[in-house]
C-alpha atoms as a PDB file:
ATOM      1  CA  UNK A   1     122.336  40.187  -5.731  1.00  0.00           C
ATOM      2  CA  UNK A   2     122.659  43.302  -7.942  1.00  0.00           C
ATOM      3  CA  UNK A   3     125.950  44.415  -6.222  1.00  0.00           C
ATOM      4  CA  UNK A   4     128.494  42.378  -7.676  1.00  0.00           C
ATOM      5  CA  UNK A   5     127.790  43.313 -11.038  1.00  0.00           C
ATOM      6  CA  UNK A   6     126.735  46.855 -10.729  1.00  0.00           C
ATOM      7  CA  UNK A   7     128.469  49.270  -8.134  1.00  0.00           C
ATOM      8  CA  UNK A   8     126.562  52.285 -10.026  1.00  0.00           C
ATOM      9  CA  UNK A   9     123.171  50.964  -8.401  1.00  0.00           C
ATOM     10  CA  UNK A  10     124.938  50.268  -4.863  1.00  0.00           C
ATOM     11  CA  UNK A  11     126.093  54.105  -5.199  1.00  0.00           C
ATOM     12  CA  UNK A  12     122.747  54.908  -6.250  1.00  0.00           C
ATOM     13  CA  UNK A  13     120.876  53.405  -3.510  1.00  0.00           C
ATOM     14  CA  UNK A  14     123.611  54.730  -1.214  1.00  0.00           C
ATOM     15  CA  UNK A  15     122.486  57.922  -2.384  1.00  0.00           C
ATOM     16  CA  UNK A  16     118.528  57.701  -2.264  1.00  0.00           C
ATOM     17  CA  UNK A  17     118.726  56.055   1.407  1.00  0.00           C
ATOM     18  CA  UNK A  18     119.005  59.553   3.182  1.00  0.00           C
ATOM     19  CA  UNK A  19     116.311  61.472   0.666  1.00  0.00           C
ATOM     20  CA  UNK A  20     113.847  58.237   1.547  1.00  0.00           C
ATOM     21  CA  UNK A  21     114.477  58.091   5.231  1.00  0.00           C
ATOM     22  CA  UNK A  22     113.415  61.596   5.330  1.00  0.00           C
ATOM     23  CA  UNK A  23     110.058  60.708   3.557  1.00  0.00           C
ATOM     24  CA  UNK A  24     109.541  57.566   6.081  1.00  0.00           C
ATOM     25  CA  UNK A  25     109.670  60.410   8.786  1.00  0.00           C
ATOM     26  CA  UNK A  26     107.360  63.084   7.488  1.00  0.00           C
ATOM     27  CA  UNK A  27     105.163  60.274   6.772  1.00  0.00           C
ATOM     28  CA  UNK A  28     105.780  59.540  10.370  1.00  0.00           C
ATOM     29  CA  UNK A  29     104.838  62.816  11.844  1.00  0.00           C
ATOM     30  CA  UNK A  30     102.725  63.903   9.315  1.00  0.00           C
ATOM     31  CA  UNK A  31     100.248  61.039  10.282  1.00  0.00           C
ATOM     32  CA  UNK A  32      97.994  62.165  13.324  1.00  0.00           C
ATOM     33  CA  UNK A  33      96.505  64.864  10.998  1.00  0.00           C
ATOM     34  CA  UNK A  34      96.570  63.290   7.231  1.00  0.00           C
ATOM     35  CA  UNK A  35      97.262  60.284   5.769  1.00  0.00           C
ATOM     36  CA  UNK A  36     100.560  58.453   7.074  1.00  0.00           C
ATOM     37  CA  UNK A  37     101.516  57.164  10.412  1.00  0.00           C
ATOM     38  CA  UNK A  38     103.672  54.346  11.632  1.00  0.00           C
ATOM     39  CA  UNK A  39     102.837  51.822   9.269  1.00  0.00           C
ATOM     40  CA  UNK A  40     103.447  53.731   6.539  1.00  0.00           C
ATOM     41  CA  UNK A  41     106.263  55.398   7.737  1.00  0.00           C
ATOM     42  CA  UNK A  42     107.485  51.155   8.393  1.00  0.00           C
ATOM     43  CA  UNK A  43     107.099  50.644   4.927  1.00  0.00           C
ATOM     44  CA  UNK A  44     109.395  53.306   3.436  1.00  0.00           C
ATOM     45  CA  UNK A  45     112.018  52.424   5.783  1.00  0.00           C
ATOM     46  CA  UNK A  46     111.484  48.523   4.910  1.00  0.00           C
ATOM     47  CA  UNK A  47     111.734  49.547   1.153  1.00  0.00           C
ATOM     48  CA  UNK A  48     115.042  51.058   2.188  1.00  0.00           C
ATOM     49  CA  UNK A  49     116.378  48.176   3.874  1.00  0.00           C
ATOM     50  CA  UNK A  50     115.121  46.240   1.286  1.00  0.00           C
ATOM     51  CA  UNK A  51     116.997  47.998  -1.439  1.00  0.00           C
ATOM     52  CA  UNK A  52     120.241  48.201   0.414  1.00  0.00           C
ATOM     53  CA  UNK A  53     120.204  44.310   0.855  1.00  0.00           C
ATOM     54  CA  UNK A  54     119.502  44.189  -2.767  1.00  0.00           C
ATOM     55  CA  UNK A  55     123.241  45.673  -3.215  1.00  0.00           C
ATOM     56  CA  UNK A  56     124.768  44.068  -0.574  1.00  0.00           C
ATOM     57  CA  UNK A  57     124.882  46.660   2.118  1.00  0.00           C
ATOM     58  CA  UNK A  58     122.974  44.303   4.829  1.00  0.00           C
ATOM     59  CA  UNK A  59     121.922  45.518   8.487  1.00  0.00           C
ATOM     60  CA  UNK A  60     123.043  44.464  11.692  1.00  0.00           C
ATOM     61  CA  UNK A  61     119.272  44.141  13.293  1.00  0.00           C
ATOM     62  CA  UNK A  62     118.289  41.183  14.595  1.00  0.00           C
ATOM     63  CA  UNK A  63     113.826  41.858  13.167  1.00  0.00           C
ATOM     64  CA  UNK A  64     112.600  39.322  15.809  1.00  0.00           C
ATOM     65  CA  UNK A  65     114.269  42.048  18.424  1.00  0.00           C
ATOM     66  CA  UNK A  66     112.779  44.496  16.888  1.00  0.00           C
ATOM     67  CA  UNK A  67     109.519  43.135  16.487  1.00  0.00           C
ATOM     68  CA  UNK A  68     109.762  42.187  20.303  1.00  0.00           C
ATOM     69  CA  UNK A  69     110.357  45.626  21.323  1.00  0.00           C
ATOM     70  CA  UNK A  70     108.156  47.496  18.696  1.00  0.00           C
ATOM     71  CA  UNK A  71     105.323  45.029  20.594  1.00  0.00           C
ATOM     72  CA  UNK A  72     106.458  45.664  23.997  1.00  0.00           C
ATOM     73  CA  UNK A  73     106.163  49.237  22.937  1.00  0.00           C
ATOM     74  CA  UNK A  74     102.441  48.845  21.582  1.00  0.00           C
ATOM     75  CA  UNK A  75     100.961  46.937  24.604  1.00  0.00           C
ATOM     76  CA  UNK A  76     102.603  49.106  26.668  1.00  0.00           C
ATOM     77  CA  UNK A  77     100.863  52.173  25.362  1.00  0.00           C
ATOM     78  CA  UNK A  78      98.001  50.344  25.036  1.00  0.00           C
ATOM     79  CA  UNK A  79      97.499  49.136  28.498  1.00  0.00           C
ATOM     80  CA  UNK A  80      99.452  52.089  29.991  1.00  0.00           C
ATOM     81  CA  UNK A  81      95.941  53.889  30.850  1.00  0.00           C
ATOM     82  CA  UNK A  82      94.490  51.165  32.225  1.00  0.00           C
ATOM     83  CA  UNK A  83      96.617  51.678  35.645  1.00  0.00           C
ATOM     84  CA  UNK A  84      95.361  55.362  35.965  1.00  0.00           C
ATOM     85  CA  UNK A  85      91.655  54.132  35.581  1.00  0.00           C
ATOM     86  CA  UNK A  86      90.686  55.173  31.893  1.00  0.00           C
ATOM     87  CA  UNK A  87      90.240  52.804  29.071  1.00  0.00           C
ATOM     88  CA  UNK A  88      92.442  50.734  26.815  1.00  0.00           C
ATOM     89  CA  UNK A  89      93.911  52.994  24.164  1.00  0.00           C
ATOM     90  CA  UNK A  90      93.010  55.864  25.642  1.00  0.00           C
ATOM     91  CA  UNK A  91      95.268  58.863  24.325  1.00  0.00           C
ATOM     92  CA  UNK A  92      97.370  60.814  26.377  1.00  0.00           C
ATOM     93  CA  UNK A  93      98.539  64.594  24.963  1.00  0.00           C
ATOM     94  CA  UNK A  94     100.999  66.748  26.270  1.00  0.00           C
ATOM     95  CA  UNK A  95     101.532  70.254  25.152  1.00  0.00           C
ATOM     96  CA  UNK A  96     104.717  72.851  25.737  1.00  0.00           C
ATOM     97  CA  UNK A  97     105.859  76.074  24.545  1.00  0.00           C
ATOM     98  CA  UNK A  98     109.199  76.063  23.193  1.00  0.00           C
ATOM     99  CA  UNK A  99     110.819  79.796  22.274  1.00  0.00           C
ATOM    100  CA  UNK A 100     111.760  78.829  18.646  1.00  0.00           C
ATOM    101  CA  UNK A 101     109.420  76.108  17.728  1.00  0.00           C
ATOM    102  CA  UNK A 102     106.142  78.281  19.569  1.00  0.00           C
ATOM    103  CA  UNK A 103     103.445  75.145  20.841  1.00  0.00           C
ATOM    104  CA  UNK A 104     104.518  71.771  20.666  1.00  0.00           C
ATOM    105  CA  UNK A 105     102.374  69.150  21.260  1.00  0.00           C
ATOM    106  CA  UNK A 106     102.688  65.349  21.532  1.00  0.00           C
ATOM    107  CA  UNK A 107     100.870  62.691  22.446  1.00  0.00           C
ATOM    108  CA  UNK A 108     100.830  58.411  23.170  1.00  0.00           C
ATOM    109  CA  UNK A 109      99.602  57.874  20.025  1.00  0.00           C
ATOM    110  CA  UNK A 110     102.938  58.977  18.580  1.00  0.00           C
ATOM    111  CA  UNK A 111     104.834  56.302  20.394  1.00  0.00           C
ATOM    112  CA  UNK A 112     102.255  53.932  19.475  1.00  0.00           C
ATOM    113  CA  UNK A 113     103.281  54.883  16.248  1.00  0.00           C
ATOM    114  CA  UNK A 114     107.065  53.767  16.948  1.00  0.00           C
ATOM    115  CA  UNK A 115     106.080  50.452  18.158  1.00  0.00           C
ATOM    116  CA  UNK A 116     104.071  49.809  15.241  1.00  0.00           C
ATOM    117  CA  UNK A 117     106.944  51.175  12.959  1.00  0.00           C
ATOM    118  CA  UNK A 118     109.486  48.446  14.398  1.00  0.00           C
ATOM    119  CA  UNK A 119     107.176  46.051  14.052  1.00  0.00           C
ATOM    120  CA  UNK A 120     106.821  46.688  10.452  1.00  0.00           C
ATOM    121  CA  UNK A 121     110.450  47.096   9.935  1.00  0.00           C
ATOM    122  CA  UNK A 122     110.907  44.191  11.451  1.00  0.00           C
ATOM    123  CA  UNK A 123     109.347  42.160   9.156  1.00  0.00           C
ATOM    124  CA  UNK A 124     110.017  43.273   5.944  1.00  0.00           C
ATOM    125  CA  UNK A 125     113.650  42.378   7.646  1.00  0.00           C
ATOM    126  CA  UNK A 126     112.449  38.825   8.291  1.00  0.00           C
ATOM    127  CA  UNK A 127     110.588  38.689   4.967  1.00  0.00           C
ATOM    128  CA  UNK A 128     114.232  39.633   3.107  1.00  0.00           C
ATOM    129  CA  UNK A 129     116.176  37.376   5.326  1.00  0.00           C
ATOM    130  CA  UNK A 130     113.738  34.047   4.784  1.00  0.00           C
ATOM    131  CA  UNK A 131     113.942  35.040   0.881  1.00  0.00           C
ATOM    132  CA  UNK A 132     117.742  35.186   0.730  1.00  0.00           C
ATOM    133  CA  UNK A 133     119.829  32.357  -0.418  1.00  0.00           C
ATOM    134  CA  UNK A 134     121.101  29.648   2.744  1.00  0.00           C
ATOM    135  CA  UNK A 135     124.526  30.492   3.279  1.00  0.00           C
ATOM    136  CA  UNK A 136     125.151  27.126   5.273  1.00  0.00           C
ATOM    137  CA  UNK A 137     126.193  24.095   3.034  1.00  0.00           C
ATOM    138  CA  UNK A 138     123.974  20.885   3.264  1.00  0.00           C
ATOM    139  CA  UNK A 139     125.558  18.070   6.361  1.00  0.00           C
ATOM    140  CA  UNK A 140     128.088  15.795   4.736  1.00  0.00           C
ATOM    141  CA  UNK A 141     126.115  12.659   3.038  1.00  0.00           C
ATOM    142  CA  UNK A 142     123.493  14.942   2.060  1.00  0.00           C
ATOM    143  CA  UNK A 143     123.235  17.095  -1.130  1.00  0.00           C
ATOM    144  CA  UNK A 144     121.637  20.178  -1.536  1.00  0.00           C
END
């Protein structure tokens, strides 16, 4: 772990985290018209997590929850138009007209896109946590 010998690079990635989460969500929106989406917006903010475990600053998520949900998320969207009689996957758009903003639109595929994102987050989590060191010491009568 780099953060026991270097507190310049845990400042460092302290610093980038914000600038990069930002990119993960323009990627995120940015998406349904060019290239980008959820799973590439899931891999900037993996990279992130990934480079704050690096220096020590480890997250609280549990990635099979997170997994679960971003899956629970997809099928849901997924099957969602089934039960109004169109077809699996079928997109759903909604538009509005906000005073500042002008016309908004959104759609299903957008939080299609966050259940895909969690899922990918979720395992470059479990990818980082099954390459980290055991922290539990062999039974007695056994060496490590």
């Amino acid at each position: 772990m780099i953060r026991s010998t270097s507190p310049v690079a845990e400042l460092g990635v302290r610093a980038a985290t914000p600038p990069a989460l930002m990119v993960g969500m323009f990627l995120f929106f940015a998406g349904h018209n060019r290239p980008g989406g959820g799973f590439a917006a899931g891999l900037i903010i993996g990279a992130v997590v990934a480079l704050r475990w690096m220096v020590g600053l480890r997250t609280t998520v549990v990635p099979s929850q997170l997994m679960a949900a971003g899956i629970v998320i997809v099928a849901g969207v997924a099957l969602a138009p089934v039960l109004f009689g169109s077809v699996v996957l079928d997109q759903a758009v909604w538009s509005t007209s906000l005073p500042v903003l002008g016309k908004v639109k959104a759609g299903s595929a957008a939080i299609f896109d966050i259940g895909v994102s969690a899922i990918v987050v979720g395992l470059v989590i479990a990818v980082i946590d099954g390459l980290s060191p055991a922290t539990t010491s062999a039974p007695e009568g056994q060496s490590s």
